[in-house]
N, C-alpha and C. Protein backbone atom coordinates (compact mmCIF):
# COMPACT_ATOMS: atom_id res chain seq x y z
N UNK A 1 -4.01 -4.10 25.29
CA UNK A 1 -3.03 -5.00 24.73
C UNK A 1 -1.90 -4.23 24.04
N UNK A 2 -1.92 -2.37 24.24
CA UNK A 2 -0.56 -1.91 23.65
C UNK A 2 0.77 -2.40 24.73
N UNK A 3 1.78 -2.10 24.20
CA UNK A 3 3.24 -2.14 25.11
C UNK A 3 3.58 -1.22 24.45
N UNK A 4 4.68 -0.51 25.01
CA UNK A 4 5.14 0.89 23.69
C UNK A 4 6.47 0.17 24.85
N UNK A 5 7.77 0.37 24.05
CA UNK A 5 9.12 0.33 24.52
C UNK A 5 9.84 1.54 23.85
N UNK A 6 10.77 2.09 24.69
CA UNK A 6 11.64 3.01 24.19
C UNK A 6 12.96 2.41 23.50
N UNK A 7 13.48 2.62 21.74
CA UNK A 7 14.28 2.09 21.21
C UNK A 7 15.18 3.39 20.91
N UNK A 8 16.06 3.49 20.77
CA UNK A 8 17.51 4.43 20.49
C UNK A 8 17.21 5.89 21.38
N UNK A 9 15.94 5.56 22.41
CA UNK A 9 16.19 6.44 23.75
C UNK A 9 15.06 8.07 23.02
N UNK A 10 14.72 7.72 21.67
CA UNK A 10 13.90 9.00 21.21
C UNK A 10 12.55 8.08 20.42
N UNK A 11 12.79 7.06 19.69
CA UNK A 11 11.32 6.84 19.39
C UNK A 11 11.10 5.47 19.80
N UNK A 12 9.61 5.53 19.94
CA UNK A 12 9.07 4.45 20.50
C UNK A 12 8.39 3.25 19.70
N UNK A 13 8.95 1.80 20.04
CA UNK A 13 8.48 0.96 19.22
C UNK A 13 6.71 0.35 19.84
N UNK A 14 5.60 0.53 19.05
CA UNK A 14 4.46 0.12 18.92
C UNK A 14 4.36 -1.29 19.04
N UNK A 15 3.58 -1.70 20.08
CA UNK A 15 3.34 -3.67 19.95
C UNK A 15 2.04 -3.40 20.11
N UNK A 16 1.43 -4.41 18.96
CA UNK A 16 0.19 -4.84 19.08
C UNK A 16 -0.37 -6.16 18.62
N UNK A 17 -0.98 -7.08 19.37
CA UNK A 17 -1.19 -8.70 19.29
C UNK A 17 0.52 -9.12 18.42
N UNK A 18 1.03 -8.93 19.51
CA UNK A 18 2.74 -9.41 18.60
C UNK A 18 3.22 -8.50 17.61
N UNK A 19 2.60 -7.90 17.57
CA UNK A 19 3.35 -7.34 15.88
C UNK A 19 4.31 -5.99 16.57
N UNK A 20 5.24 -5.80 15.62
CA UNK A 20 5.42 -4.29 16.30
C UNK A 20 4.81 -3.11 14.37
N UNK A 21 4.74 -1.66 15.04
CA UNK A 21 4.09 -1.27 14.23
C UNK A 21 4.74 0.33 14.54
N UNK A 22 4.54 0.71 13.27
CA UNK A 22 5.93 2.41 13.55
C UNK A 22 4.92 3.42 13.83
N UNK A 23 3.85 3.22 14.26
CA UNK A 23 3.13 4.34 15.04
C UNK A 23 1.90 3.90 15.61
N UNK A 24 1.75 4.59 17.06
CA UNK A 24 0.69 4.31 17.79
C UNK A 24 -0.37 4.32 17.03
N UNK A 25 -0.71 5.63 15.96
CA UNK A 25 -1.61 5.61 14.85
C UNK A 25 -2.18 4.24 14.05
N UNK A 26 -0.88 3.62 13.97
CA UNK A 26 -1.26 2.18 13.22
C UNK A 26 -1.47 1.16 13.94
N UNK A 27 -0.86 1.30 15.38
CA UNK A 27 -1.33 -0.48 15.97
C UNK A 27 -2.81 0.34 16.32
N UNK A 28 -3.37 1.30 16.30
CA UNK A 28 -4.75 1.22 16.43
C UNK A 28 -5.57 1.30 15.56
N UNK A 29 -4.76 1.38 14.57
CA UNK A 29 -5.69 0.89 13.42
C UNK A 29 -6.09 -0.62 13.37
N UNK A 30 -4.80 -1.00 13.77
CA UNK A 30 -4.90 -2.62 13.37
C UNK A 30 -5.78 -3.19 14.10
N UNK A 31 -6.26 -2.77 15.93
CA UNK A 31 -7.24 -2.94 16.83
C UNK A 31 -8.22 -2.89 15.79
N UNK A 32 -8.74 -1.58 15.19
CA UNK A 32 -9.90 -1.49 14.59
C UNK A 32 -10.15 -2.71 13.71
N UNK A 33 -9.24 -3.08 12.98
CA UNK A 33 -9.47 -3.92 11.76
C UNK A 33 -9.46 -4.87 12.06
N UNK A 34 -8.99 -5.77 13.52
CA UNK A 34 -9.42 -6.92 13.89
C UNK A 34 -11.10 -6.96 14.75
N UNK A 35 -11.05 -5.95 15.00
CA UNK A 35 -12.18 -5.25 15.38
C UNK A 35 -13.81 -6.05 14.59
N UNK A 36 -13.46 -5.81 13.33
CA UNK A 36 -14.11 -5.36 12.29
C UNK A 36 -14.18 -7.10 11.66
N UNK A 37 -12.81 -7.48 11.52
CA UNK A 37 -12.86 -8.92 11.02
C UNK A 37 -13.58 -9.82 12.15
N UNK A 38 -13.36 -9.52 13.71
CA UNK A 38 -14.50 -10.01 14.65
C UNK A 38 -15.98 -10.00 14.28
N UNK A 39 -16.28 -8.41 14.07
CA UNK A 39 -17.83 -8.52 13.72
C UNK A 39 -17.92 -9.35 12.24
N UNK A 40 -17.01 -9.72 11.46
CA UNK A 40 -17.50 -9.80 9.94
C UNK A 40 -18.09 -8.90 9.25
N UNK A 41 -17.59 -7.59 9.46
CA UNK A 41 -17.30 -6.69 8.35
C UNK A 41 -16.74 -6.25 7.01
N UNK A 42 -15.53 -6.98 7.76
CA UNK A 42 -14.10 -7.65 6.19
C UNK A 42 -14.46 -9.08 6.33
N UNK A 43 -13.86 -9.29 5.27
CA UNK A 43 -12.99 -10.72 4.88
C UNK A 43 -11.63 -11.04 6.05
N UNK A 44 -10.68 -10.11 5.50
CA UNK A 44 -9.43 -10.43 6.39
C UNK A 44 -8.93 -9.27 5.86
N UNK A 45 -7.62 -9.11 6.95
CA UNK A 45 -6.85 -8.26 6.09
C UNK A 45 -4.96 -8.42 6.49
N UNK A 46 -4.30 -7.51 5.94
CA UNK A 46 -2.85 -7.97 5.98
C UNK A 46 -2.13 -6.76 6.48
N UNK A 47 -0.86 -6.81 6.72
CA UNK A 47 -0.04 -5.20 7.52
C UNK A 47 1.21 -5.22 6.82
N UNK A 48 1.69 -4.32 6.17
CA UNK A 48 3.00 -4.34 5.63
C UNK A 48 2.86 -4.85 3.97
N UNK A 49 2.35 -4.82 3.52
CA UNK A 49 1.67 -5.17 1.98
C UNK A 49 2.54 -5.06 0.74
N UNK A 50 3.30 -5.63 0.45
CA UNK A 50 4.55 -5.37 -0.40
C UNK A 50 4.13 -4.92 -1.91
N UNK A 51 4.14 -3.62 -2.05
CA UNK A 51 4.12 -3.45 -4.03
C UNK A 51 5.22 -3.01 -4.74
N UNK A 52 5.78 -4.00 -5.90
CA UNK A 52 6.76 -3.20 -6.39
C UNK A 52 6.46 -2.77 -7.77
N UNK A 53 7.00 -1.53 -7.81
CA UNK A 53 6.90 -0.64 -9.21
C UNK A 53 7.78 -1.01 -9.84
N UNK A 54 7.48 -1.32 -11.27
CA UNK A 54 8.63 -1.29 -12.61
C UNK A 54 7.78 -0.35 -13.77
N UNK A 55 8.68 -0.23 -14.65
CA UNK A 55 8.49 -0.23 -15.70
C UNK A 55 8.76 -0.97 -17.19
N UNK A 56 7.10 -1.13 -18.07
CA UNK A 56 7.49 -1.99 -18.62
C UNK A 56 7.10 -1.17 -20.31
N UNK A 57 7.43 -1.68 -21.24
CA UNK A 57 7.98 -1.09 -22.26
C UNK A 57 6.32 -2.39 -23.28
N UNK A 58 5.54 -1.13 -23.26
CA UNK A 58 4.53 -2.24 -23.79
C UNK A 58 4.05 -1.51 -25.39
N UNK A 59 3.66 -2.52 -26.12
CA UNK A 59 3.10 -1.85 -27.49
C UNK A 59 1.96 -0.54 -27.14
N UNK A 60 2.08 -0.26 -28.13
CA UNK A 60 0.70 1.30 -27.88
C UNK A 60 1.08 2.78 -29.21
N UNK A 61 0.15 3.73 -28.56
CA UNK A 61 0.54 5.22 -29.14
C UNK A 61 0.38 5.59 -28.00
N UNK A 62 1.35 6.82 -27.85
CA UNK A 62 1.88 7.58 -26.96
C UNK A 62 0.64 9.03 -27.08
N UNK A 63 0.66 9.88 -26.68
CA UNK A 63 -0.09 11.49 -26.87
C UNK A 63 -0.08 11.81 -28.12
N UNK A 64 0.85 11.54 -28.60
CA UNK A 64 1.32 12.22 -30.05
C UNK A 64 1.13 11.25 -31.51
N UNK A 65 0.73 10.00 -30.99
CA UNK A 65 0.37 9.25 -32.04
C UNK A 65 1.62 8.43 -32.20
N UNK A 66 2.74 8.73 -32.01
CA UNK A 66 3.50 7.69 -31.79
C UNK A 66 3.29 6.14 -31.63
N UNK A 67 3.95 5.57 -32.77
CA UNK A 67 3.27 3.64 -32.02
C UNK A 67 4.29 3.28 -31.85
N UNK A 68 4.40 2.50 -31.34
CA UNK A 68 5.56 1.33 -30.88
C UNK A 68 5.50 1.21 -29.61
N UNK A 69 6.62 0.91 -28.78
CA UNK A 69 6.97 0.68 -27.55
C UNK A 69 6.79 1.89 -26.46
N UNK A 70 5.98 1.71 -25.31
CA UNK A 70 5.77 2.96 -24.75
C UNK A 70 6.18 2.81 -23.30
N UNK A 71 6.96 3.05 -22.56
CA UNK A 71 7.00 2.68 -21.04
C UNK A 71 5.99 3.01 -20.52
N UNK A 72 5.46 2.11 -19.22
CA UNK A 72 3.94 2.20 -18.96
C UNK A 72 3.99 1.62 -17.22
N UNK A 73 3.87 2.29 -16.34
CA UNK A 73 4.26 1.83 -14.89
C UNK A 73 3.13 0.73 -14.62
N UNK A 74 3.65 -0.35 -14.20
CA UNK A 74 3.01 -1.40 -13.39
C UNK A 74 3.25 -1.89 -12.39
N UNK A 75 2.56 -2.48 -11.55
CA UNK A 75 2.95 -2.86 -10.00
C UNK A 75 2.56 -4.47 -10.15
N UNK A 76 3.68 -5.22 -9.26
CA UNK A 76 3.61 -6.51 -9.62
C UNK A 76 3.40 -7.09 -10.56
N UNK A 77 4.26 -7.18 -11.20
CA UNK A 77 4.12 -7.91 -12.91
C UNK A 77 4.70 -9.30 -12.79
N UNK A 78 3.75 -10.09 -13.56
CA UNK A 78 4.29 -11.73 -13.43
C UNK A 78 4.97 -11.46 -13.97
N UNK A 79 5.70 -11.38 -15.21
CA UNK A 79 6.84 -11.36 -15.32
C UNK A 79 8.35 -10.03 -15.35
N UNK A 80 8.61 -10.36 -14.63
CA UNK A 80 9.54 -9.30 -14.04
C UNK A 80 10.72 -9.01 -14.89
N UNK A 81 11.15 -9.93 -15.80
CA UNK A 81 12.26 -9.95 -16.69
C UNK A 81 12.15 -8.96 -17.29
N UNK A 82 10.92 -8.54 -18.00
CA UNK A 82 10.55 -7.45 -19.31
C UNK A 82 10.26 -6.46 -18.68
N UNK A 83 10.88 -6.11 -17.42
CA UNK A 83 10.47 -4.98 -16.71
C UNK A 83 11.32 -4.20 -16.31
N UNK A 84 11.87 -2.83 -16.05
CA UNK A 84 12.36 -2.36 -15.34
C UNK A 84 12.11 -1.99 -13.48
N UNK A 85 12.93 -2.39 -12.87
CA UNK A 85 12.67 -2.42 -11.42
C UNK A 85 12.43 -1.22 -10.98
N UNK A 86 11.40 -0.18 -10.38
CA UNK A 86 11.39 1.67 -9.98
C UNK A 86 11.74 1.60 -8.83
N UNK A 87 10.77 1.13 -7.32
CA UNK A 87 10.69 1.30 -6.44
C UNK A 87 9.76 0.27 -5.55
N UNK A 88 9.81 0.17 -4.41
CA UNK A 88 9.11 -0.42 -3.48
C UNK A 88 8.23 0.23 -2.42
N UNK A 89 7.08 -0.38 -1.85
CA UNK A 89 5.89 0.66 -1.44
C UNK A 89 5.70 -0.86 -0.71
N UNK A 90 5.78 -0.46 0.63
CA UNK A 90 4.84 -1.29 1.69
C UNK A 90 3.94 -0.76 2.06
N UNK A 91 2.49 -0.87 2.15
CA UNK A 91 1.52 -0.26 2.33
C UNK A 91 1.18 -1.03 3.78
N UNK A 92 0.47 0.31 4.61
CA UNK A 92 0.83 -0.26 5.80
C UNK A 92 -0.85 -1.42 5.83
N UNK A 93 -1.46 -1.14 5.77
CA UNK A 93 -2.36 -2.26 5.69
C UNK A 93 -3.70 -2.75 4.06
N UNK A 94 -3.58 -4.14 3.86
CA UNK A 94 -4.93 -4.19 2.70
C UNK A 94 -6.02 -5.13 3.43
N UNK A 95 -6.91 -4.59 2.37
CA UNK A 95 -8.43 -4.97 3.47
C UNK A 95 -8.77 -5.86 2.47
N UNK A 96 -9.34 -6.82 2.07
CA UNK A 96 -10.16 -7.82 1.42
C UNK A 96 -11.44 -7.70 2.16
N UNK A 97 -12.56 -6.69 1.29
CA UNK A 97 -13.95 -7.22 1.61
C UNK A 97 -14.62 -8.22 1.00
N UNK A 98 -16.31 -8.71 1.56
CA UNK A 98 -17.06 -9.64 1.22
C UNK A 98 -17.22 -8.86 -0.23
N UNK A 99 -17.40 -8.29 -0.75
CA UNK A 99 -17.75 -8.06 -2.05
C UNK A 99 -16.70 -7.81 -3.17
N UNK A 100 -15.51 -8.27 -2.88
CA UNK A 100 -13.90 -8.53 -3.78
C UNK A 100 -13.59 -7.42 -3.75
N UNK A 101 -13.43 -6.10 -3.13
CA UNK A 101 -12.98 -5.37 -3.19
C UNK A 101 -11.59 -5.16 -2.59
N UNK A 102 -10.52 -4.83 -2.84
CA UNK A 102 -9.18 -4.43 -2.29
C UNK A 102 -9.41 -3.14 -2.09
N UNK A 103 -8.83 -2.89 -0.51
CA UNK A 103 -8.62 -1.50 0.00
C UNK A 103 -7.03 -1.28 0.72
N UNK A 104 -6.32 -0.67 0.01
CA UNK A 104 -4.89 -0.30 0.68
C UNK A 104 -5.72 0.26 1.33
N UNK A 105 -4.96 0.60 2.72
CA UNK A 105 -4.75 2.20 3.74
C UNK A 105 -3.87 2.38 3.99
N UNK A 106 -3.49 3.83 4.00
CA UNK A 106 -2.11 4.18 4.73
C UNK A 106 -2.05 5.00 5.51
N UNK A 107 -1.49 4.90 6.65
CA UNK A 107 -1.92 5.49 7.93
C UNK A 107 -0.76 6.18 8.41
N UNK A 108 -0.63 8.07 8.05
CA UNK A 108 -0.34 8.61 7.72
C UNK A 108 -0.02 10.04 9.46
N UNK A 109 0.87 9.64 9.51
CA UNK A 109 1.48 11.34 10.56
C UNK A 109 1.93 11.96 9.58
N UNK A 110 3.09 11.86 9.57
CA UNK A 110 4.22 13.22 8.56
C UNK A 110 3.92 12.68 7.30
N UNK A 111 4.11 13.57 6.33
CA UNK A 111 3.91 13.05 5.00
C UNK A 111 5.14 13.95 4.65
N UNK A 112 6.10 12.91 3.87
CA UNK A 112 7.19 13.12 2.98
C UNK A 112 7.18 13.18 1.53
N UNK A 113 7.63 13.76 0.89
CA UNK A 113 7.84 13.59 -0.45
C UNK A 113 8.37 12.19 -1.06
N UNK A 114 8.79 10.99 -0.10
CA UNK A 114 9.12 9.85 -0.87
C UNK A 114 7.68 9.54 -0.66
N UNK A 115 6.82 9.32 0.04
CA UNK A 115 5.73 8.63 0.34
C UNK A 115 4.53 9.50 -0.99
N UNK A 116 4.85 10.86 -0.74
CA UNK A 116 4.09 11.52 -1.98
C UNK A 116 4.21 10.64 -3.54
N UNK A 117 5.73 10.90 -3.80
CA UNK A 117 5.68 9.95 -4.70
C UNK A 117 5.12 8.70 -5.01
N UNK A 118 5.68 7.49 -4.23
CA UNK A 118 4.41 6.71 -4.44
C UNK A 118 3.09 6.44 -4.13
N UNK A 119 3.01 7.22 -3.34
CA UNK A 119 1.06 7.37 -3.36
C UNK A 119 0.56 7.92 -4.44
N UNK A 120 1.25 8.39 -5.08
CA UNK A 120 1.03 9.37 -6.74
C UNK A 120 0.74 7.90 -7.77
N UNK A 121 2.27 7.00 -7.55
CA UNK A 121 2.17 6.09 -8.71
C UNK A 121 1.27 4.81 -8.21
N UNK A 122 0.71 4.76 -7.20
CA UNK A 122 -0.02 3.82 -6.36
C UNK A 122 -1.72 4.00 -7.12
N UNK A 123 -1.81 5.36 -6.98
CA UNK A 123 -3.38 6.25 -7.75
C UNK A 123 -2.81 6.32 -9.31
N UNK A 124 -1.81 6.04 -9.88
CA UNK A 124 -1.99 6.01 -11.59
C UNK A 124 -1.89 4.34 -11.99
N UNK A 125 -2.00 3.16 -11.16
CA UNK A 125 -2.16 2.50 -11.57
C UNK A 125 -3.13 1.73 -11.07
N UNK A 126 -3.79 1.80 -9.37
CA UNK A 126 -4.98 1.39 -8.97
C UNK A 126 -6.03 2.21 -9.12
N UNK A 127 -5.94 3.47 -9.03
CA UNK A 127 -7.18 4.24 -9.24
C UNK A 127 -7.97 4.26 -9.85
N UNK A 128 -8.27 3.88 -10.77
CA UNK A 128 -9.05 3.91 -11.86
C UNK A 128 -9.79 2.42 -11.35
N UNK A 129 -9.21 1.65 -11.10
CA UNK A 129 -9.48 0.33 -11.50
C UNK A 129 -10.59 -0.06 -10.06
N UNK A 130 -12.02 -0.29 -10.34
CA UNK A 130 -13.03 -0.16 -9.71
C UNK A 130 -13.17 -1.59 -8.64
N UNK A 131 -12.21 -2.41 -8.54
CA UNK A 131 -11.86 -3.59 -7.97
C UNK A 131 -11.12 -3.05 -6.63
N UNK A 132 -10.28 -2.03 -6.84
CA UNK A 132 -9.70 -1.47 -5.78
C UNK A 132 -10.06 -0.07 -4.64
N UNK A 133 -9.51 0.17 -4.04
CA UNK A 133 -10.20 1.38 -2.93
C UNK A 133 -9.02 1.59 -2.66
N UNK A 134 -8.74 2.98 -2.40
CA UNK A 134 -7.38 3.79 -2.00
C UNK A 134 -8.23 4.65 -0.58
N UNK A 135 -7.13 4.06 0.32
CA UNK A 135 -7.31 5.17 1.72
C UNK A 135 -6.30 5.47 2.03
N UNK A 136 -6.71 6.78 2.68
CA UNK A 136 -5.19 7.55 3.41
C UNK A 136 -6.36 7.75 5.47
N UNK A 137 -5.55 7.02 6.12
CA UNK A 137 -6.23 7.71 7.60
C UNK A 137 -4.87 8.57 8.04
N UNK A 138 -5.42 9.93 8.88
CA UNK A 138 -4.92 10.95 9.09
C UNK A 138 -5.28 11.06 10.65
């Protein structure tokens, strides 16, 4: 069920069950993961996963004992007003398992320094947090 078409004559656009997808790497991922939602392995899952980074200016102490107002990176904040806007991170796919777990993946050829970056601020604000799962496929 791939199609690959040639677009601006050097790279090739990925189709898989309708979707198009920016690397052969990923529409076969996405095989796998419908794969997987067939057997009932997952829950479901999604492609293109929108997170946006701000920063928000929250009470606290800083390293130094400092109190007051501390900027503090968050991703998706209900309220967006009290926030500063950083950046945007589509993650190429999230997994919802039977046991509430969230799993980004990001499915990874070249690795750039913009993508470094937020995979950096992606792990200082989900990582920790035992609800979530961070993957990188290579």
């Amino acid at each position: 069920m791939y199609q690959v078409e040639k677009k601006y004559n050097k790279t090739k656009t990925n189709w898989y069950n309708g979707n198009v997808y920016h690397s052969c790497k990923e529409a076969g991922h996405a095989r796998v993961l419908d794969r997987k939602l067939e057997k009932g392995e997952i829950k479901d899952w999604e492609r293109q996963f929108k997170i946006d980074f701000f920063i928000e200016q929250q009470e606290g102490a800083d390293n130094h004992g400092y109190l007051g107002k501390i900027p503090v990176l968050v991703a998706n904040p209900e309220d967006r007003r009290s926030a500063s806007f950083l950046c945007r991170y589509y993650m190429d796919f999230v997994v919802y398992h039977h046991d509430g777990i969230i799993e980004f993946v990001e499915v990874k050829g070249l690795v750039g320094m913009d993508w470094k970056m937020k995979w950096t601020m992606l792990e200082s604000v989900f990582g920790d947090n035992p609800g979530y799962k961070l993957t990188i496929v290579r």
